[in-house]
Protein backbone atom coordinates (compact mmCIF):
# COMPACT_ATOMS: atom_id res chain seq x y z
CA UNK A 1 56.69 -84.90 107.49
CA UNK A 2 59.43 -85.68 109.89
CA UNK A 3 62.35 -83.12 110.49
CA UNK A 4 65.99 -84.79 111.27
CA UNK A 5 67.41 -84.50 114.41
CA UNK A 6 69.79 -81.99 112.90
CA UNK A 7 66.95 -79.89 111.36
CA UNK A 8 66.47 -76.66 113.52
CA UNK A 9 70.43 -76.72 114.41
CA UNK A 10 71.42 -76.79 110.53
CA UNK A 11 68.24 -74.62 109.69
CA UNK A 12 69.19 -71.68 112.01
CA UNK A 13 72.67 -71.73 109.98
CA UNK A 14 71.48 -70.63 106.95
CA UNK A 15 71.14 -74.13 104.98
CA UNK A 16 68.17 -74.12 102.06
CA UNK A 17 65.92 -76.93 103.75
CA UNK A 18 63.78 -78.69 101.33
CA UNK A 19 62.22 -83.03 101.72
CA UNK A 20 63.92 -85.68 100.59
CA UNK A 21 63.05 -89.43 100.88
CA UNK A 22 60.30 -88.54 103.57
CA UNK A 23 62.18 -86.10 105.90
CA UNK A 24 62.73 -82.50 106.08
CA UNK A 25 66.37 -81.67 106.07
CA UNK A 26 69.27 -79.46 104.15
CA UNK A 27 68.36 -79.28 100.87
CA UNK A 28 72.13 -77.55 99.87
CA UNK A 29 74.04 -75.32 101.92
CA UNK A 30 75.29 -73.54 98.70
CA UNK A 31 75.99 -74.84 95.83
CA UNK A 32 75.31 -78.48 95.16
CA UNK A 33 77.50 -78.39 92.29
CA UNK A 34 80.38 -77.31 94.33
CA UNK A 35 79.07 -80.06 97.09
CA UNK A 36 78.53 -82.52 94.62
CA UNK A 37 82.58 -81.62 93.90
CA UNK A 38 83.14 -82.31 97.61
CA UNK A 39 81.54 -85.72 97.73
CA UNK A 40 83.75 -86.44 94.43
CA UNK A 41 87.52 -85.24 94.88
CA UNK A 42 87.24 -83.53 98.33
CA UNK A 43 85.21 -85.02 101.49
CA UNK A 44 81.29 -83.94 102.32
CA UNK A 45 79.60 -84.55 105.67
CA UNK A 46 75.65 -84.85 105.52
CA UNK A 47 72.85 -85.70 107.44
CA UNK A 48 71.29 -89.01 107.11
CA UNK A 49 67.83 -88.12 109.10
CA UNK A 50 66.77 -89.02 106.08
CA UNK A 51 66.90 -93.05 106.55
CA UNK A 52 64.84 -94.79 109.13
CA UNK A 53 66.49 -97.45 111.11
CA UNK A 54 64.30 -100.57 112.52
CA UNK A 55 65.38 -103.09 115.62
CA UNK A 56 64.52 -106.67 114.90
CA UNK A 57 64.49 -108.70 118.55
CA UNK A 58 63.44 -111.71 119.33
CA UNK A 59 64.66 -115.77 119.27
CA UNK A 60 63.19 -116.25 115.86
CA UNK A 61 64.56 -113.03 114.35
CA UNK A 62 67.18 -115.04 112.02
CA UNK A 63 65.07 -117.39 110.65
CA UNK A 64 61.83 -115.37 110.38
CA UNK A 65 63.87 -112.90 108.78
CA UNK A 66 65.79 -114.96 106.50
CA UNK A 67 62.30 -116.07 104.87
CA UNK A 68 60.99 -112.36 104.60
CA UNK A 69 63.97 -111.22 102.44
CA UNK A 70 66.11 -111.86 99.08
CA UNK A 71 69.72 -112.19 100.62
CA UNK A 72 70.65 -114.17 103.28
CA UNK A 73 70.63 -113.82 107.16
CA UNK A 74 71.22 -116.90 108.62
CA UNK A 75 74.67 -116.50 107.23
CA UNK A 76 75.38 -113.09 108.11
CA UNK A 77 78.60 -112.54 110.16
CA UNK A 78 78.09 -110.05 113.19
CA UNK A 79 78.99 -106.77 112.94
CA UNK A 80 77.88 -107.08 109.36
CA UNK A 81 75.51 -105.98 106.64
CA UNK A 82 74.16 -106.59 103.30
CA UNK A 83 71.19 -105.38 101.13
CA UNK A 84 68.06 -106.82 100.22
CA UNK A 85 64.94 -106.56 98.80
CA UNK A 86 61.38 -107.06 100.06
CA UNK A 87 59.17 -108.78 97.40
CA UNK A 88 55.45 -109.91 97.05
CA UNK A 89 54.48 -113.31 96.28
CA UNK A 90 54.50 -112.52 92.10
CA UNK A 91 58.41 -111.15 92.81
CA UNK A 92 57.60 -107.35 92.68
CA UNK A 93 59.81 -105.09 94.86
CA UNK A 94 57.99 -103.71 97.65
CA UNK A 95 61.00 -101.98 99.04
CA UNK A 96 64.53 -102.31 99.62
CA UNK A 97 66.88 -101.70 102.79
CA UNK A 98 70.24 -102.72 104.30
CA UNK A 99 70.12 -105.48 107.24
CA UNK A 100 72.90 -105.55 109.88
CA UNK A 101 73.41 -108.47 112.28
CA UNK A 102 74.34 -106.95 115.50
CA UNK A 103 74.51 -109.65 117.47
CA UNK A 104 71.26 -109.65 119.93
CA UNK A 105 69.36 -107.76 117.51
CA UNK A 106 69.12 -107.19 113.22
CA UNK A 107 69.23 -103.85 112.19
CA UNK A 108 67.18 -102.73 109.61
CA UNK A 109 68.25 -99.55 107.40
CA UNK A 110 66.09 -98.18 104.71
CA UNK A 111 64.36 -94.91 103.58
CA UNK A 112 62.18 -92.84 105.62
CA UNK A 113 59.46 -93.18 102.61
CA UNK A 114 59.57 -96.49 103.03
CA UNK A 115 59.45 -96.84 106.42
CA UNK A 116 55.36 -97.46 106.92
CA UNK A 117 55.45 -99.80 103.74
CA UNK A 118 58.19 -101.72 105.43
CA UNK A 119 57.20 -102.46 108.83
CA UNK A 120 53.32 -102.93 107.76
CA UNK A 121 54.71 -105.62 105.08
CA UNK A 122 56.68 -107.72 107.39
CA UNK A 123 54.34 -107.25 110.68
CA UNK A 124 52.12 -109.35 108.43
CA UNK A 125 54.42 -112.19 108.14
CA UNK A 126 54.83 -112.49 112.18
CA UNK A 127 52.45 -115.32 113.20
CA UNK A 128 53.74 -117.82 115.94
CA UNK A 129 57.05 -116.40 115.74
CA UNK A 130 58.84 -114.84 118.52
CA UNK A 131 59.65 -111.05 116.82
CA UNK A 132 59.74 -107.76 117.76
CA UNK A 133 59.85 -105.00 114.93
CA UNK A 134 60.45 -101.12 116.61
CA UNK A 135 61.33 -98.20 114.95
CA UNK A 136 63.79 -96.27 116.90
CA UNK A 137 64.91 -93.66 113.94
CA UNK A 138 64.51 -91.13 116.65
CA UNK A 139 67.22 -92.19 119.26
CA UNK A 140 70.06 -94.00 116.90
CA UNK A 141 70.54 -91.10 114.40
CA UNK A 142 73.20 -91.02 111.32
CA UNK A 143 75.62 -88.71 109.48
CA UNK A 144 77.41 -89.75 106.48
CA UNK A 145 80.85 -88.91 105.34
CA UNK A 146 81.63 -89.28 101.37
CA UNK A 147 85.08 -88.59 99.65
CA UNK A 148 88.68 -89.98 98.92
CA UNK A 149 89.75 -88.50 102.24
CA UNK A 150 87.09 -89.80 104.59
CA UNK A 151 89.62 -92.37 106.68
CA UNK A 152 91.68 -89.08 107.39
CA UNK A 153 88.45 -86.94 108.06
CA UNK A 154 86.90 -89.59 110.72
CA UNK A 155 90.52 -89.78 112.51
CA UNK A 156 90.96 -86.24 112.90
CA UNK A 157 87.69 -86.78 114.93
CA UNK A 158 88.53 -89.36 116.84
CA UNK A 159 86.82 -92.07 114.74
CA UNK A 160 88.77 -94.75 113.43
CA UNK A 161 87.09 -96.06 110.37
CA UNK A 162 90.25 -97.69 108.78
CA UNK A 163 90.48 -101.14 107.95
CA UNK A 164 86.71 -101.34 107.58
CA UNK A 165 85.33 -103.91 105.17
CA UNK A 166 81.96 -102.93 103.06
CA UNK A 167 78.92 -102.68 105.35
CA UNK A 168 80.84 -103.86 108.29
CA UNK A 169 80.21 -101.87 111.95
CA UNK A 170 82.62 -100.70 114.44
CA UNK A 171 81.91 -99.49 117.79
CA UNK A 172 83.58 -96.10 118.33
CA UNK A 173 86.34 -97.15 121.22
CA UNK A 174 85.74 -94.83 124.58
CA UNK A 175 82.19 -93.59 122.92
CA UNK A 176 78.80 -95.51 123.86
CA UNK A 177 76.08 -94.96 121.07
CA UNK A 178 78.45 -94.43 118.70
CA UNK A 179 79.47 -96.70 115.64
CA UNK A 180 81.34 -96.53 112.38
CA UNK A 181 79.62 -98.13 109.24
CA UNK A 182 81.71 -98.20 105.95
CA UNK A 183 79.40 -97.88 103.23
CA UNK A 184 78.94 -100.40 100.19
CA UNK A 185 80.57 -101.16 97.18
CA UNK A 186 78.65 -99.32 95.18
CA UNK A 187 79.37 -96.41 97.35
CA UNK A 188 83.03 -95.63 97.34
CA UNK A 189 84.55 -93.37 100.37
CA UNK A 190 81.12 -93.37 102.04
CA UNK A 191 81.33 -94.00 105.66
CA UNK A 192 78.31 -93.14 108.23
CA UNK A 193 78.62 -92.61 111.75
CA UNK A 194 75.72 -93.81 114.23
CA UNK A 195 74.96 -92.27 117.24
CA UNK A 196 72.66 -92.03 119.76
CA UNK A 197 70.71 -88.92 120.09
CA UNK A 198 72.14 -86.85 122.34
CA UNK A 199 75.37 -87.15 120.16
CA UNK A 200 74.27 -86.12 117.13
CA UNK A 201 75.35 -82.61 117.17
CA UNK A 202 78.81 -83.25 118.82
CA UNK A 203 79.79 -85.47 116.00
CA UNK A 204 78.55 -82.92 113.26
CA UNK A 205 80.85 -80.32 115.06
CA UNK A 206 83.76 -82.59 115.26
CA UNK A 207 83.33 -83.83 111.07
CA UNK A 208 82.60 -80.17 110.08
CA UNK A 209 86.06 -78.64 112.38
CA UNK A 210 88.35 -81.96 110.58
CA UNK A 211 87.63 -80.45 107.42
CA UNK A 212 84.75 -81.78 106.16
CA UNK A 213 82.27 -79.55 103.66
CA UNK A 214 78.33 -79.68 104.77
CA UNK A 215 76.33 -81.42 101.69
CA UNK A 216 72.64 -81.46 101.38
CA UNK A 217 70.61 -83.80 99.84
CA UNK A 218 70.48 -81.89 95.99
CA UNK A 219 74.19 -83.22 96.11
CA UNK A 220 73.17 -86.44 97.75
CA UNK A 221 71.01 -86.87 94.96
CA UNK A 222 73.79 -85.96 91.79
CA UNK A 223 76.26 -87.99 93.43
CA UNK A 224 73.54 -91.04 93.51
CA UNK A 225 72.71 -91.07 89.66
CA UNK A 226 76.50 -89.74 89.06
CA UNK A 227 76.89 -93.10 90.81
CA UNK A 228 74.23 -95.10 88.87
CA UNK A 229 72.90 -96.08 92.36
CA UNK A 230 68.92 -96.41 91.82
CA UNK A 231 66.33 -95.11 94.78
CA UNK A 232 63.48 -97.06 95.96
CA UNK A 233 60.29 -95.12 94.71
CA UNK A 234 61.59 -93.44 91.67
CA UNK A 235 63.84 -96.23 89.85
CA UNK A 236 63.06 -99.41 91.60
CA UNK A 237 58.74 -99.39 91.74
CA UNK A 238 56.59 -102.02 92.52
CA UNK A 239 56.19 -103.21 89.03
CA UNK A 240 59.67 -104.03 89.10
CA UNK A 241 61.64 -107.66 89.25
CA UNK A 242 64.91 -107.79 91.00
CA UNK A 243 67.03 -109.19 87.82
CA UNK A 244 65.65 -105.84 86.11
CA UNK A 245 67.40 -103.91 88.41
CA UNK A 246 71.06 -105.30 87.98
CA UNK A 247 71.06 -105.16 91.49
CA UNK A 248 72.89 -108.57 91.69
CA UNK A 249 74.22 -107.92 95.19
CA UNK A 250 70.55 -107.97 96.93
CA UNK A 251 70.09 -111.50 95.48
CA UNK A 252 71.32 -115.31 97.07
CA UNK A 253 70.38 -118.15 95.08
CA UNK A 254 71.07 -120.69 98.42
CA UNK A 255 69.44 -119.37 101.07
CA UNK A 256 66.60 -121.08 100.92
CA UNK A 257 62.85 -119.86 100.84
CA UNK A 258 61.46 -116.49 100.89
CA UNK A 259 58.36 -114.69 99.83
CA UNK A 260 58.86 -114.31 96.12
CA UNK A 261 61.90 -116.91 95.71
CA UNK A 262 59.69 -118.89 93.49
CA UNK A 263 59.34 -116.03 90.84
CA UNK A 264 63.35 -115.05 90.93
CA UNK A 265 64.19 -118.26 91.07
CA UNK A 266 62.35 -118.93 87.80
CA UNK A 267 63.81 -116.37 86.05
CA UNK A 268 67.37 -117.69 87.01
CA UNK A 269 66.71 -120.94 86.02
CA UNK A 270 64.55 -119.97 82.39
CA UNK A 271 66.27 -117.12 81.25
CA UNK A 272 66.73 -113.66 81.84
CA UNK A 273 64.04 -110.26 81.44
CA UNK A 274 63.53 -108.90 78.91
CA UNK A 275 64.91 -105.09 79.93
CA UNK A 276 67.58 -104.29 82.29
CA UNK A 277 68.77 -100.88 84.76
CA UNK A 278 71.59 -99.08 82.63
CA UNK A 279 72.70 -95.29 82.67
CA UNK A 280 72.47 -92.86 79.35
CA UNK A 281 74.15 -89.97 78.55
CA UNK A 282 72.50 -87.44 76.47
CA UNK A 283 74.50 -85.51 74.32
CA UNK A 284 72.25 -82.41 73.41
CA UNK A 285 69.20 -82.44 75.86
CA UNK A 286 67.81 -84.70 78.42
CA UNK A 287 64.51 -86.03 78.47
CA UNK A 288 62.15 -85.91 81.09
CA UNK A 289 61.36 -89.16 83.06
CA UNK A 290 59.25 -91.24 81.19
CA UNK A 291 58.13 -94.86 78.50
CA UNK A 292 59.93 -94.48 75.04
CA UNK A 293 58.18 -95.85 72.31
CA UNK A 294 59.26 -96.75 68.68
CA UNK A 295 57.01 -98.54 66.22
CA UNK A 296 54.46 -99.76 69.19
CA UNK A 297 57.37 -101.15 71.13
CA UNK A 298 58.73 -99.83 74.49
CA UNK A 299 62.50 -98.93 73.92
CA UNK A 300 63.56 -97.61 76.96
CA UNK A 301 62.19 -95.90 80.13
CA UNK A 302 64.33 -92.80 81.86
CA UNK A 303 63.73 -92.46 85.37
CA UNK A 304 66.49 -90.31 86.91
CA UNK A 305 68.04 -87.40 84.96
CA UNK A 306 70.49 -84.89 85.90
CA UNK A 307 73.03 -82.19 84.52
CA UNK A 308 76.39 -82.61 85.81
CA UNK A 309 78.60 -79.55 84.83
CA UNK A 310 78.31 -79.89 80.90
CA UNK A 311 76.94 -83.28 80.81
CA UNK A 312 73.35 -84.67 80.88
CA UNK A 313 72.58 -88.62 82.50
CA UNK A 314 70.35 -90.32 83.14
CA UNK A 315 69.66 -93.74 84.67
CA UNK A 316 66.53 -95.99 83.51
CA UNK A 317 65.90 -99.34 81.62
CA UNK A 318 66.41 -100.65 78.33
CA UNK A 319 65.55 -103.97 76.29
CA UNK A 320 68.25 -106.14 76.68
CA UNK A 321 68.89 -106.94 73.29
CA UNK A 322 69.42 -102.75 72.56
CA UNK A 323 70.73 -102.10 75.40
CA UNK A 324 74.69 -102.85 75.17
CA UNK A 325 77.25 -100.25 76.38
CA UNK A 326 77.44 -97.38 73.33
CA UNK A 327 74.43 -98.20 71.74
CA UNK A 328 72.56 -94.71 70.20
CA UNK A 329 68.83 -94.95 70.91
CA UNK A 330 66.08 -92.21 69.38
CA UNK A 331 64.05 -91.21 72.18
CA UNK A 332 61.07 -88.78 71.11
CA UNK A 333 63.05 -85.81 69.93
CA UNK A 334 66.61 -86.73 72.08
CA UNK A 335 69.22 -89.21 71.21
CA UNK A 336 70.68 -91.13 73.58
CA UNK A 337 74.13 -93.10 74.57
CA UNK A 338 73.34 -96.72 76.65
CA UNK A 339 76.80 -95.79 79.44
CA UNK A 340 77.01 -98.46 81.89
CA UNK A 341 77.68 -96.60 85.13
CA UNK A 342 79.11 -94.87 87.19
CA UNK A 343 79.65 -91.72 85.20
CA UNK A 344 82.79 -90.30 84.38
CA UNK A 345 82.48 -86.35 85.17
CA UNK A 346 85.72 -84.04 83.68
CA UNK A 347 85.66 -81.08 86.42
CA UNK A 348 86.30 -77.41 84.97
């Protein structure tokens, strides 16, 4: 498995290393409690070795692009992103990823599990056209910042991340390799900083000495469900349609074709599924990850869990008809509370 670039320097710290998403990395530094509290109310830098980034080149990029994917790129402002899935021909997820339009190239951002799923799929789908797909995760590295503070974080290191909109790109002014990339609405305060190799440790020095607390990836991952943000791989499968997923933001209806756009398209036009992604709060104990069952019929299925201070959540699907904000569902042995995320967390 592939160590980030910030592995051995992070490693001979004293961080707990541990995988995540396909890479070896910081696991927690301490206590991912007290990180998670960081990313929350206070301001946590992490590494993002986690994520592999891919370089799309090539005249027909845009258009070969825009018919591989469920949001549009042919309409995507430079210096800007947006997030998309990557379906089969029956409308099944195959992956997901952010897609940046950086002028002479596309950007593609997703997870380092996905990586060899993601390039193999749309390799496939270049016949005549005039694309290039390379993987260069190894020289254009990332470190996130997450909290209410971030802004004042980044310009204490001499990155100016104000003003940003979501998923929009600035080049660091005075630094080449190095970019500013405000996170997504779903992602409050997060803000990632790209740079090129050689910088990677410099800018983990210069986040760490303006005040921001190291975070590994146990926090990464509270702060995610705490969120209601689902992962590729563990929420989102294969067997999954995008209108399960709630995920409205990876979707455009006028775009035109894709691979898939027949089956989402349908299911726009006919009605919606039958189940849909939701968060649960457990009030006693949570379940483990699993199909809930009740007279023969599938209730609801938990795929994330976590315990939060004093409170259990989870994230998973539910039938749509049963599965309105407060509703009390019997699963097994556990009750449960349908919450529409994010989570609201009351610190000690």
């Amino acid at each position: 498995m592939t160590q980030t670039a910030l592995y051995q320097r992070l490693a001979s710290a004293g961080a707990r290393m541990g995988s995540y998403n396909g890479a070896e990395g910081v696991a927690a530094f301490t206590d991912p409690g007290s990180e998670l509290r960081a990313l929350v109310s206070g301001c946590g830098v992490f590494d993002l070795g986690w994520r592999a980034r891919v370089m799309v080149t090539g005249k027909d990029r845009v258009r070969w692009l825009n018919g591989m994917v469920t949001n549009t790129i042919k309409d995507l402002p430079p210096n800007r992103g947006n997030y998309s899935f990557v379906l089969n021909p029956q409308g099944r997820i195959l992956g997901d990823m952010y897609i940046y339009n950086l002028g002479e190239s596309l950007l593609l951002d997703t997870d380092r599990s996905q990586l060899e799923t993601v390039m193999n799929t749309l390799k496939r789908f270049i016949i005549m056209d005039k694309v290039e797909l390379a993987d260069c995760s190894e020289t254009l590295n990332a470190i996130g910042v997450c909290g209410p503070p971030a802004p004042q974080v980044l310009a204490s290191a001499v990155i100016d991340g104000s003003g940003l909109q979501p998923l929009e790109i600035r080049h660091v002014a005075g630094k080449t390799g190095l970019s500013v990339v405000r996170g997504p609405e779903q992602k409050p305060g997060w803000y990632e900083i790209w740079a090129a190799h050689e910088h990677t440790e410099e800018v983990w020095e210069k986040l760490a000495k303006a005040g921001a607390q190291p975070v590994g990836t146990e926090a990464l991952e509270l702060w995610r469900i705490l969120r209601g943000i689902p992962k590729y791989g563990q929420d989102i499968r294969e067997r999954d349609l995008p209108q399960e997923t709630e995920q409205a933001q990876a979707l455009n209806f006028t775009k035109g074709c894709y691979i898939g756009q027949e089956i989402v398209e349908r299911i726009r036009s006919r009605g919606q599924v039958h189940r849909k992604f939701t968060g649960f709060e457990f009030p006693e104990a949570a379940p483990q990850p699993g199909k809930f069952e009740e007279n023969g019929r599938a209730v609801a299925e938990i795929t994330s869990v976590a315990q939060i201070g004093a409170k259990r959540v989870g994230l998973g699907y539910v039938r749509r008809e049963t599965g309105l904000a407060g509703a009390k569902l019997t699963l097994g042995a556990v009750t449960a509370t349908v919450t529409d995320p994010p989570f609201q967390i009351e610190w000690n």
